[in-house]
C-alpha atoms as a PDB file:
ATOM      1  CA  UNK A   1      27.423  12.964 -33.738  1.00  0.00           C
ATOM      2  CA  UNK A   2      23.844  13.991 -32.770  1.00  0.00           C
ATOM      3  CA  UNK A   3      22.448  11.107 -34.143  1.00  0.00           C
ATOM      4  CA  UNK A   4      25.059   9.264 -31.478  1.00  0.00           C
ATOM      5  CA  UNK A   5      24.022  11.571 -28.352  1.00  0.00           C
ATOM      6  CA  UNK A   6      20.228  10.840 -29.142  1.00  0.00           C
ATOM      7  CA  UNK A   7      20.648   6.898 -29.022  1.00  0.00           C
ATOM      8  CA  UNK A   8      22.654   7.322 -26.071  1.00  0.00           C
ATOM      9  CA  UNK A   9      19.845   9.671 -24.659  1.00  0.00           C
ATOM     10  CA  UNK A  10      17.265   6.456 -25.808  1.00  0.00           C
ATOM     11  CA  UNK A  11      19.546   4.137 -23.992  1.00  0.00           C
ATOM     12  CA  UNK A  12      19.527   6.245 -20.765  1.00  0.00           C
ATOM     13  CA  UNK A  13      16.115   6.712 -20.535  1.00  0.00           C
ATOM     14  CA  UNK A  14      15.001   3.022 -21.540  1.00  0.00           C
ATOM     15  CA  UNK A  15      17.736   1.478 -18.603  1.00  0.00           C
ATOM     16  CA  UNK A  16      16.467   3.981 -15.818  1.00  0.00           C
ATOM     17  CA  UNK A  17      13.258   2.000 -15.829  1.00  0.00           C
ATOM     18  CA  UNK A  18      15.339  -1.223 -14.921  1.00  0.00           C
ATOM     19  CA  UNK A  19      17.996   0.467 -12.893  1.00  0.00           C
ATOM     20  CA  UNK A  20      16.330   3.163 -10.821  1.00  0.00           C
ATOM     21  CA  UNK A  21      19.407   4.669  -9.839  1.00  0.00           C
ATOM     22  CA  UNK A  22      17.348   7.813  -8.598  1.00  0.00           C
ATOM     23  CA  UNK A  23      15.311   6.308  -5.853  1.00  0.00           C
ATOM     24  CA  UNK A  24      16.933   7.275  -2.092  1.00  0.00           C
ATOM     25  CA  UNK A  25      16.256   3.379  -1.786  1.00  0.00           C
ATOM     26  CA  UNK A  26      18.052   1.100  -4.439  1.00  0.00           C
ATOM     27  CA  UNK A  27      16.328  -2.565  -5.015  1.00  0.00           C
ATOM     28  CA  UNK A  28      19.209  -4.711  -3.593  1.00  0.00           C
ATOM     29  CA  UNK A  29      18.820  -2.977  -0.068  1.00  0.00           C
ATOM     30  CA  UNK A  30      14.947  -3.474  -0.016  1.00  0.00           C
ATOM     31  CA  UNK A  31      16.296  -7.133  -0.819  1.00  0.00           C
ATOM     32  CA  UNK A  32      17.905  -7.177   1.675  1.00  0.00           C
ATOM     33  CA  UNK A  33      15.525  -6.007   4.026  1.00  0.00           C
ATOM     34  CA  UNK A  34      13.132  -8.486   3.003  1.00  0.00           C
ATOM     35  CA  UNK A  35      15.869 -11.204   3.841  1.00  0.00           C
ATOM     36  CA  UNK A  36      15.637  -9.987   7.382  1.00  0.00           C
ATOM     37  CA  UNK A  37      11.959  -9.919   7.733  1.00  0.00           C
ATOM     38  CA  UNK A  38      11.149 -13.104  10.172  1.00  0.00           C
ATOM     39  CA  UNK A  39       8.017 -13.790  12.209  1.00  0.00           C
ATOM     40  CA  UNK A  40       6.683 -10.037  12.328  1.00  0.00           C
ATOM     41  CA  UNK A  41       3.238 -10.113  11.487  1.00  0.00           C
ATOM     42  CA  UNK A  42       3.260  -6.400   9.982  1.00  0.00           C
ATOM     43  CA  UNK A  43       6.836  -6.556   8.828  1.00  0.00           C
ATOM     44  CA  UNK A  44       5.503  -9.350   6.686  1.00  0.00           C
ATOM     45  CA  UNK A  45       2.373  -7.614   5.814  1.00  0.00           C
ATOM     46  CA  UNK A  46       4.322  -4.496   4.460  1.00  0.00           C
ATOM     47  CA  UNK A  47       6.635  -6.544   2.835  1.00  0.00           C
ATOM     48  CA  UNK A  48       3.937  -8.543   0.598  1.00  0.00           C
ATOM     49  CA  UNK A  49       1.994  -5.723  -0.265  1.00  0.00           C
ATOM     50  CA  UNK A  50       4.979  -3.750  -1.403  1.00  0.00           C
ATOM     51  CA  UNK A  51       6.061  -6.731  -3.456  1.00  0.00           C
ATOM     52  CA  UNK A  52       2.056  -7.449  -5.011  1.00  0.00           C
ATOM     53  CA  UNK A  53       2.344  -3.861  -6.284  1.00  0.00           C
ATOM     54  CA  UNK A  54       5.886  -3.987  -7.509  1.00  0.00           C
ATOM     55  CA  UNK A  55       4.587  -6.838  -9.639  1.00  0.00           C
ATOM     56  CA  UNK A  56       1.978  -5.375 -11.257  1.00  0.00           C
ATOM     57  CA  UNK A  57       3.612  -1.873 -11.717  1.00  0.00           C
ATOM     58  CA  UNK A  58       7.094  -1.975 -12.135  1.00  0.00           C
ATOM     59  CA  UNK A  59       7.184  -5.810 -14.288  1.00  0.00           C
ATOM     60  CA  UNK A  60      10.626  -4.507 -15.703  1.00  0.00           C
ATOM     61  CA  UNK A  61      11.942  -4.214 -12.438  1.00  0.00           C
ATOM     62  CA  UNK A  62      10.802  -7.018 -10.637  1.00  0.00           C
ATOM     63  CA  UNK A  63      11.444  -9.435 -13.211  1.00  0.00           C
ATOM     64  CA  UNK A  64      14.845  -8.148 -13.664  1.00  0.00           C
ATOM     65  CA  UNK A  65      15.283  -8.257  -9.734  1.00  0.00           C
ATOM     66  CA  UNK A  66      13.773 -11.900  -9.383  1.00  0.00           C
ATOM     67  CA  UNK A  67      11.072 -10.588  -7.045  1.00  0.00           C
ATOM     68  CA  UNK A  68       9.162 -13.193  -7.885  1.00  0.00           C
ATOM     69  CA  UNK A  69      10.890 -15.891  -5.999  1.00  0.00           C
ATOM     70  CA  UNK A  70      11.592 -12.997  -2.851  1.00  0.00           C
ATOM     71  CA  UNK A  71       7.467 -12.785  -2.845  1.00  0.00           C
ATOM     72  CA  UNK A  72       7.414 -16.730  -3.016  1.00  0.00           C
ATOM     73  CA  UNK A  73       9.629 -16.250   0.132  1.00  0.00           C
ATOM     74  CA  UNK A  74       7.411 -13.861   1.662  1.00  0.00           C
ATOM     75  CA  UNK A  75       4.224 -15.937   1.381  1.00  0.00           C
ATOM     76  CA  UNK A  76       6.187 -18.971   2.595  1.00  0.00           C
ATOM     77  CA  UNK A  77       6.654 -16.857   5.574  1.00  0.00           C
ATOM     78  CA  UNK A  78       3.067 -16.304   6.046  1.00  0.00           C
ATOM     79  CA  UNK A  79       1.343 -17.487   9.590  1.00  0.00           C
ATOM     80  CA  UNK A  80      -1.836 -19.324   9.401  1.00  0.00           C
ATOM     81  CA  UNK A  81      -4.302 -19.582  11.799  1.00  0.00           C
ATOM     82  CA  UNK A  82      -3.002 -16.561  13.668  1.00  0.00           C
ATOM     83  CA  UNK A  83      -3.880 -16.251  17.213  1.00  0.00           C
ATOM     84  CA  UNK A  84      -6.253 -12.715  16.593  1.00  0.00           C
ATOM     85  CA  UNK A  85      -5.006 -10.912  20.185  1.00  0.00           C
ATOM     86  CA  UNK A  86      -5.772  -7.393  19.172  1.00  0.00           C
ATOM     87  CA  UNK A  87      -7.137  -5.307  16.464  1.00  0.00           C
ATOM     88  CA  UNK A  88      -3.423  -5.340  15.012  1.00  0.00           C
ATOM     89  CA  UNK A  89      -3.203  -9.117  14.761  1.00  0.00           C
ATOM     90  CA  UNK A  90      -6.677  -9.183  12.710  1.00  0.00           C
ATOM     91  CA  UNK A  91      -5.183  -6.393  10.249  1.00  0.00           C
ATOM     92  CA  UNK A  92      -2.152  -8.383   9.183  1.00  0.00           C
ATOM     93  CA  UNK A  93      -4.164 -11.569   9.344  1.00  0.00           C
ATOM     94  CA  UNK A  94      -6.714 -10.089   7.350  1.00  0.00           C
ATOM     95  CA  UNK A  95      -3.989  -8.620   4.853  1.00  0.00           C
ATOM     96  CA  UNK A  96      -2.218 -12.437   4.446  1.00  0.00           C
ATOM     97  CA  UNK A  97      -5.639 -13.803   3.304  1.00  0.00           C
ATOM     98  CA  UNK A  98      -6.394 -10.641   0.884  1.00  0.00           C
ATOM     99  CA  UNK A  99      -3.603 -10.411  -0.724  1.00  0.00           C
ATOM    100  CA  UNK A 100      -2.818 -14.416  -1.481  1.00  0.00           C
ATOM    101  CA  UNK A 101      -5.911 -14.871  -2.456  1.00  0.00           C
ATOM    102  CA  UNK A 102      -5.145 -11.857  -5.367  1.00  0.00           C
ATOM    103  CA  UNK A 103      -2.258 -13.848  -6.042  1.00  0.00           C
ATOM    104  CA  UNK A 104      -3.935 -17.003  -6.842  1.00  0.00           C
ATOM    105  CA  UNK A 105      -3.843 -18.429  -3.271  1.00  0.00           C
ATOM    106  CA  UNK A 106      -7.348 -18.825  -2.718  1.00  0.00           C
ATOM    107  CA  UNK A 107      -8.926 -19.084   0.627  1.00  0.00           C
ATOM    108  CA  UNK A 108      -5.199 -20.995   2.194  1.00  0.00           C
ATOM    109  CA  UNK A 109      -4.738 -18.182   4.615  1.00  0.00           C
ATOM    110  CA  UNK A 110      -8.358 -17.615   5.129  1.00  0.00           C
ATOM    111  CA  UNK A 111      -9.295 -16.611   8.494  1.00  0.00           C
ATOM    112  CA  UNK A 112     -11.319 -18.114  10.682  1.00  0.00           C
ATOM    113  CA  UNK A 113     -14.834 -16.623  10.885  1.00  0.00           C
ATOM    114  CA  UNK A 114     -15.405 -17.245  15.192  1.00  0.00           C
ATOM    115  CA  UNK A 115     -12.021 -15.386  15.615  1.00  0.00           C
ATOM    116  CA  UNK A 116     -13.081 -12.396  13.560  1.00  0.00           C
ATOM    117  CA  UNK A 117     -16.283 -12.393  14.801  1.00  0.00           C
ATOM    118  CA  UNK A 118     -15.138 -11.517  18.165  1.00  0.00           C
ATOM    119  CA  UNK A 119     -13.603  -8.606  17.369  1.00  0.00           C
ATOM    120  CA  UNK A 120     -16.565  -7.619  14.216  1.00  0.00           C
ATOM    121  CA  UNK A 121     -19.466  -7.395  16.819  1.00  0.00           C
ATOM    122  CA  UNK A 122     -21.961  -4.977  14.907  1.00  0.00           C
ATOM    123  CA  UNK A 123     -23.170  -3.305  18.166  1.00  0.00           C
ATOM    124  CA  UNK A 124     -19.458  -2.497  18.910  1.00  0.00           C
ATOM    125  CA  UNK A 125     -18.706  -1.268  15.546  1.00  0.00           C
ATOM    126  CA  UNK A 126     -21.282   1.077  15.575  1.00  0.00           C
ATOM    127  CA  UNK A 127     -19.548   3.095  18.990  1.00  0.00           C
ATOM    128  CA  UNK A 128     -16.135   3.670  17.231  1.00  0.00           C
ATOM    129  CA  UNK A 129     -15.152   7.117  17.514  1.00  0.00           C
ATOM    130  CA  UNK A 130     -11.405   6.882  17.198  1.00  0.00           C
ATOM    131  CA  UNK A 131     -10.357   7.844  13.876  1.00  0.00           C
ATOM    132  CA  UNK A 132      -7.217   5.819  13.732  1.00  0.00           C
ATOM    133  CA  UNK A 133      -9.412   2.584  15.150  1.00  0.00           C
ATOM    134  CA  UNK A 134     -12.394   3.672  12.692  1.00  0.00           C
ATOM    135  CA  UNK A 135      -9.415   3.475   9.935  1.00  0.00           C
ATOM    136  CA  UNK A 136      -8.240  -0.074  10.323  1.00  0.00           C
ATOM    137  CA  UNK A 137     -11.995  -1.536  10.920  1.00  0.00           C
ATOM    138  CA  UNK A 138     -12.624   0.494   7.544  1.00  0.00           C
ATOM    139  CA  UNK A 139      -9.661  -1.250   5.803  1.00  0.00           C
ATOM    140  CA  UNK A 140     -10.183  -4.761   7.539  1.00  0.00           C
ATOM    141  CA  UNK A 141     -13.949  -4.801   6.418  1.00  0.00           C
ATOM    142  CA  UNK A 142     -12.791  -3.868   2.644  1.00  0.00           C
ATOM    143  CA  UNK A 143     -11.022  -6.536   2.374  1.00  0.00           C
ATOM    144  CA  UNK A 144     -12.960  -9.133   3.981  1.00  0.00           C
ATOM    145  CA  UNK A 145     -15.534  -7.982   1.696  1.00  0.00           C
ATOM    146  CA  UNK A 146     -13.192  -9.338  -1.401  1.00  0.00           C
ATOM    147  CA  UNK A 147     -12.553 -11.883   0.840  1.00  0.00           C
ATOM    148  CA  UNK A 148     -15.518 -13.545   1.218  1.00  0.00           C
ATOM    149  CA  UNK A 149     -18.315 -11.476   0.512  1.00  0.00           C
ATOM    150  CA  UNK A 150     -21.173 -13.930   1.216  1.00  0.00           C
ATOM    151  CA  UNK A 151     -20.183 -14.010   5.071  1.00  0.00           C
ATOM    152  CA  UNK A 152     -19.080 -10.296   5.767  1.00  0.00           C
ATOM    153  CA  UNK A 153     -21.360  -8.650   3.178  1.00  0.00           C
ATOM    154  CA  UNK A 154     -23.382  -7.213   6.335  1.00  0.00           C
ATOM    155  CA  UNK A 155     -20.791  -5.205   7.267  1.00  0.00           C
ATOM    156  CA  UNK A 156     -20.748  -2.886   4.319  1.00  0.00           C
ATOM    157  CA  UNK A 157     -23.424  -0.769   6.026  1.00  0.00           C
ATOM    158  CA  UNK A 158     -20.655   0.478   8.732  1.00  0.00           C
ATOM    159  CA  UNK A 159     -18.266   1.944   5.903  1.00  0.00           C
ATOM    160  CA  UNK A 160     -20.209   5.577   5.820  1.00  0.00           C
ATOM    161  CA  UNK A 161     -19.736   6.046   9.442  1.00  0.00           C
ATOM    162  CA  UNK A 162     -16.476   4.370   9.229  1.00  0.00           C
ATOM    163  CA  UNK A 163     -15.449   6.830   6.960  1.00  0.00           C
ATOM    164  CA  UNK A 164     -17.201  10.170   8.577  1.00  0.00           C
ATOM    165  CA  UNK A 165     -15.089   9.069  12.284  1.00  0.00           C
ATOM    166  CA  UNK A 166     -11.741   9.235  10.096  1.00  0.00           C
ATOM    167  CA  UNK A 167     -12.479  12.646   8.457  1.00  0.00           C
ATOM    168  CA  UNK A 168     -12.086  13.904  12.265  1.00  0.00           C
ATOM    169  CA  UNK A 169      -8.377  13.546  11.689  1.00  0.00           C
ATOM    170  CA  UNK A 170      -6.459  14.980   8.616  1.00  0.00           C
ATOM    171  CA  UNK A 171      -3.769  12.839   8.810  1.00  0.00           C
ATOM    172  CA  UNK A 172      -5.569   9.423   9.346  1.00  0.00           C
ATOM    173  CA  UNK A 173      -8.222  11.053   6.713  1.00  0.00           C
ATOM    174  CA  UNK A 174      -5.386  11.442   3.915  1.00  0.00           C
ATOM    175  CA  UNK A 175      -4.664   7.382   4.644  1.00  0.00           C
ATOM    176  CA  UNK A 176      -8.589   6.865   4.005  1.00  0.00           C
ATOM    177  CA  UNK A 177      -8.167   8.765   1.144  1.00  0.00           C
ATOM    178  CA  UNK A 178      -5.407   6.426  -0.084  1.00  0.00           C
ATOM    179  CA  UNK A 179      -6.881   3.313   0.500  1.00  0.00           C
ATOM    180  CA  UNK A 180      -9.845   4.703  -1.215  1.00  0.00           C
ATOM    181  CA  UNK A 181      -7.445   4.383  -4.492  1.00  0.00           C
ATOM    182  CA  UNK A 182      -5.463   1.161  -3.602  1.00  0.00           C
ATOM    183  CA  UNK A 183      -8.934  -0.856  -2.994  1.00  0.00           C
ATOM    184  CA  UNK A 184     -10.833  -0.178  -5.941  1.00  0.00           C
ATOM    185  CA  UNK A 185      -7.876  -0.133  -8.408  1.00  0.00           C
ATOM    186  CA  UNK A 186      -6.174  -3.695  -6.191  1.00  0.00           C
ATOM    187  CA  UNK A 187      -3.488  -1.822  -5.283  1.00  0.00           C
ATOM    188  CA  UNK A 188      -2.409  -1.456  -8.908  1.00  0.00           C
ATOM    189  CA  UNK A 189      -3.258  -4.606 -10.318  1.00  0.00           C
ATOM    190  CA  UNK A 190      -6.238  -3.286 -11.809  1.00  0.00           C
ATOM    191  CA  UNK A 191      -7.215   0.692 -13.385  1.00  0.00           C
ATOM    192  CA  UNK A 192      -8.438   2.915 -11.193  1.00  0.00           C
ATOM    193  CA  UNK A 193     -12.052   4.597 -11.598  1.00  0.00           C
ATOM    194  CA  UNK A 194     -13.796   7.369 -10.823  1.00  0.00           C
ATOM    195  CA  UNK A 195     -13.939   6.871  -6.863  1.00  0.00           C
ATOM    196  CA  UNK A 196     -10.345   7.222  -7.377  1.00  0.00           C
ATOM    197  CA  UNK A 197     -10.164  10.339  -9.277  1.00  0.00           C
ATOM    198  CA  UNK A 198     -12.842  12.045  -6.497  1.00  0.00           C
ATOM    199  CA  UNK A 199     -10.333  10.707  -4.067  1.00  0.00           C
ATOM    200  CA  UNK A 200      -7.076  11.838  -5.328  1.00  0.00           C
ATOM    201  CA  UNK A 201      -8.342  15.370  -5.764  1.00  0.00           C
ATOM    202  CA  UNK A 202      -9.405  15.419  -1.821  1.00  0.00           C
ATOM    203  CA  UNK A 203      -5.739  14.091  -1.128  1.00  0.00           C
ATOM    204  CA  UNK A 204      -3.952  16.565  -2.821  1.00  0.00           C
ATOM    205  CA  UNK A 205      -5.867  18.920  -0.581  1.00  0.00           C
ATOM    206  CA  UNK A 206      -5.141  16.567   2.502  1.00  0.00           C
ATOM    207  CA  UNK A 207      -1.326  17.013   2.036  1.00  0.00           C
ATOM    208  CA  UNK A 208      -0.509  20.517   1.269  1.00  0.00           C
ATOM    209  CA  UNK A 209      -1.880  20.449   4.892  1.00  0.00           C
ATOM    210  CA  UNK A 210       0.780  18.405   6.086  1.00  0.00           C
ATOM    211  CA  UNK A 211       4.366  19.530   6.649  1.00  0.00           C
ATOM    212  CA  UNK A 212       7.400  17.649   5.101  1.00  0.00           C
ATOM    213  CA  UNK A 213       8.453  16.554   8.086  1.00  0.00           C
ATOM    214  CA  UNK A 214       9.578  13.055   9.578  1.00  0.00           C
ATOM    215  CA  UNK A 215       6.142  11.958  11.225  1.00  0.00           C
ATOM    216  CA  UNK A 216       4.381  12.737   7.545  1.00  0.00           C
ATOM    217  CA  UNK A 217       7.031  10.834   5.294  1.00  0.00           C
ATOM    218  CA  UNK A 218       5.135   7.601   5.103  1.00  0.00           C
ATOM    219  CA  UNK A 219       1.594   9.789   4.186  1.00  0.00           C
ATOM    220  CA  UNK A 220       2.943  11.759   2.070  1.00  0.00           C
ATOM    221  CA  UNK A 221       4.789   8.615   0.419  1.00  0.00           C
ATOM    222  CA  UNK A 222       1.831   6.817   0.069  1.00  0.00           C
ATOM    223  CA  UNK A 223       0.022   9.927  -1.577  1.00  0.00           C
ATOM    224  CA  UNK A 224       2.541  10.139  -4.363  1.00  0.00           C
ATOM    225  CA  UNK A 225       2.308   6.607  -5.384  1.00  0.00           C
ATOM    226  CA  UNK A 226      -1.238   6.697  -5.306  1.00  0.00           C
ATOM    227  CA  UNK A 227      -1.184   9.630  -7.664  1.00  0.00           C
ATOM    228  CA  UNK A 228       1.220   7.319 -10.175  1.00  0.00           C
ATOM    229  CA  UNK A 229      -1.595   4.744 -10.057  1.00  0.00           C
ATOM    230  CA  UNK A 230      -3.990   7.193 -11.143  1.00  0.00           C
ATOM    231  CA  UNK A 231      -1.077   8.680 -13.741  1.00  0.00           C
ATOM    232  CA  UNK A 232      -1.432  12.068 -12.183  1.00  0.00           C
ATOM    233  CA  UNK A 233       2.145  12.173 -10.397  1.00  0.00           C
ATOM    234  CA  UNK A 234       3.118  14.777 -12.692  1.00  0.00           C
ATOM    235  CA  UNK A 235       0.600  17.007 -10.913  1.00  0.00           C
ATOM    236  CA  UNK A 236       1.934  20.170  -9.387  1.00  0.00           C
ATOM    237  CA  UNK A 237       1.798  19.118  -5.435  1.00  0.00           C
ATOM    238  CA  UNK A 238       2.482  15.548  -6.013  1.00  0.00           C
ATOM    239  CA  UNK A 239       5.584  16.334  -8.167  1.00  0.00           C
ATOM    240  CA  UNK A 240       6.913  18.330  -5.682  1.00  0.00           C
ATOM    241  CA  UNK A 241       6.535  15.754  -3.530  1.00  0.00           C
ATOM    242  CA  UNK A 242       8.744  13.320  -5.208  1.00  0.00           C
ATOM    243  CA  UNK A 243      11.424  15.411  -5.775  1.00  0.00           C
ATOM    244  CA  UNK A 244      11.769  15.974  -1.741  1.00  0.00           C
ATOM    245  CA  UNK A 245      11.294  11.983  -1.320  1.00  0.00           C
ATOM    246  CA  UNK A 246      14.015  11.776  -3.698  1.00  0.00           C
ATOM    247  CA  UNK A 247      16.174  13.524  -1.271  1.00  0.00           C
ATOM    248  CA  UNK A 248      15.880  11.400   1.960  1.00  0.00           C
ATOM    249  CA  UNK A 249      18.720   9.293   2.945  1.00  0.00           C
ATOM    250  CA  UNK A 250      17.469   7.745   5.975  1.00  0.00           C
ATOM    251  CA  UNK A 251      14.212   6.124   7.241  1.00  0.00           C
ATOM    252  CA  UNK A 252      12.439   5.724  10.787  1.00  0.00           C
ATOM    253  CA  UNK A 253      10.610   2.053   9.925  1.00  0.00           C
ATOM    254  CA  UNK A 254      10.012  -0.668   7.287  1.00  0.00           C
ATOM    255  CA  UNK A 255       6.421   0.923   6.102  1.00  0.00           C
ATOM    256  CA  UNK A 256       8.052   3.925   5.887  1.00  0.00           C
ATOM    257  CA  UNK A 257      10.869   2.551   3.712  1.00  0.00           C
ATOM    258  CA  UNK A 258       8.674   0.752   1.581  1.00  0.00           C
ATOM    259  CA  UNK A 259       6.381   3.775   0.596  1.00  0.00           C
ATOM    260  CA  UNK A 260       8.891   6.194  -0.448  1.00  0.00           C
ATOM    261  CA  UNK A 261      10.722   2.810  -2.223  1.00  0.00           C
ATOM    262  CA  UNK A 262       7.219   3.206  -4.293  1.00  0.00           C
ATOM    263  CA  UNK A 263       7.141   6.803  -4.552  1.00  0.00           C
ATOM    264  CA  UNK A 264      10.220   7.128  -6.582  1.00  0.00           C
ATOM    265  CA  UNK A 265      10.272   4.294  -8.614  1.00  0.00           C
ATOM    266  CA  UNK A 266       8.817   4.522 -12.407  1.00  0.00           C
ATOM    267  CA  UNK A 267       5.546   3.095 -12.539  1.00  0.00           C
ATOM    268  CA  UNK A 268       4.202   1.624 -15.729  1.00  0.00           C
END
């Protein structure tokens, strides 16, 4: 009889990798959402990010799922030669051409260098002072420096102050902090070094600060799957983190939806 209980106990354990019947947010809805995704630039931006690191963190899952063919969707879905209006529109544009190209895609989305030079002007990047604005120029640069690192490599420089305008705000600070981790490791596709261990440690800091409330979820989200990427989830404060994501039933927006989604899934 105990020999029976302890298969069963193998069997349990092994399936809740493919069937994460614990997560607030079961695969088939996320499907679902992703079906409904259309034309919104950082609907589709969330969307293929969530699915790049679902691919290269939770294989059992997504190949059990299909994701494969919903990120082939996704990237079908993909604008190029987006009109750049606003800081926004260079983010996601920015994101499309990062992200495909880590998927094999080369430069197909690449954007076009006049358009982002309007909006990269050295002399204005060096009067940011918003942390929240200081954050996305931080994160666009980043990736343009994967990108294409020939052309952008001058803006490196700006990082440091980037990085000192964002530490005004704890809140926009703890997402530095994160991206800290998802850049250098690819957002999971790759092992995380020491930049990310320096950074996690700051982070767990960063959200014992922050309240377990509705306007933190997606921080505090992001936070604990960062800490699974760095295998340190089982940490006191990010642990207890999970277990309150676990108990959410309802979400505000897709970004939102997507990070706890990633938060309480098994990562390899």
């Amino acid at each position: 009889m105990s020999y029976l209980f302890t298969f069963i106990l193998c069997l349990n354990v092994f399936f809740s990798g493919l069937f994460p019947k614990d997560s607030p947010i079961q695969i088939k809805d996320f499907v679902t959402k992703l079906n409904e995704v259309k034309n919104d630039t950082e609907d589709l931006s969330v969307a293929l990010i969530t699915l790049f690191v679902l691919k290269y963190q939770t294989l059992d899952i997504f190949q059990k799922n299909n994701l494969q063919s919903e990120l082939e969707k996704i990237i079908k879905k993909l604008p190029k030669n987006i009109s750049l209006a606003n800081i926004f529109d260079v983010h996601s544009a920015v994101d499309f051409w990062y992200f495909s190209k880590q998927l094999g895609y080369k430069d197909e989305y690449k954007v076009s260098e006049k358009e982002l030079s309007e909006f990269l002007n050295p002399s204005d990047l060096e009067t940011i002072t918003d942390p929240g604005e200081a954050l996305l120029y931080w994160i666009i640069i980043t990736s343009l420096l994967y990108c294409d690192n020939q052309t952008y490599k001058h803006l490196e420089s700006f990082l440091p102050s980037l990085e000192k305008q964002c530490q005004k705000n704890n809140h926009v600070y703890a997402y530095l902090l994160t991206h800290i981790i998802l850049y250098e490791c690819i957002f999971g596709k790759n092992k995380p070094l020491h930049n990310s261990e320096i950074a996690l440690q700051k982070l767990e800091g960063h959200t014992k600060k922050l309240k377990f409330e509705q306007k933190n979820i997606d921080i505090l989200a992001e936070a604990v799957w960062c800490a699974k990427l760095c295998n340190k989830e089982k940490k006191g404060q990010f642990k207890k983190l999970e277990k309150k994501l676990h108990s959410l039933s309802s979400f505000t927006y897709f970004h939102e939806q997507c990070m706890v989604l990633l938060a309480t899934l098994p990562f390899k």
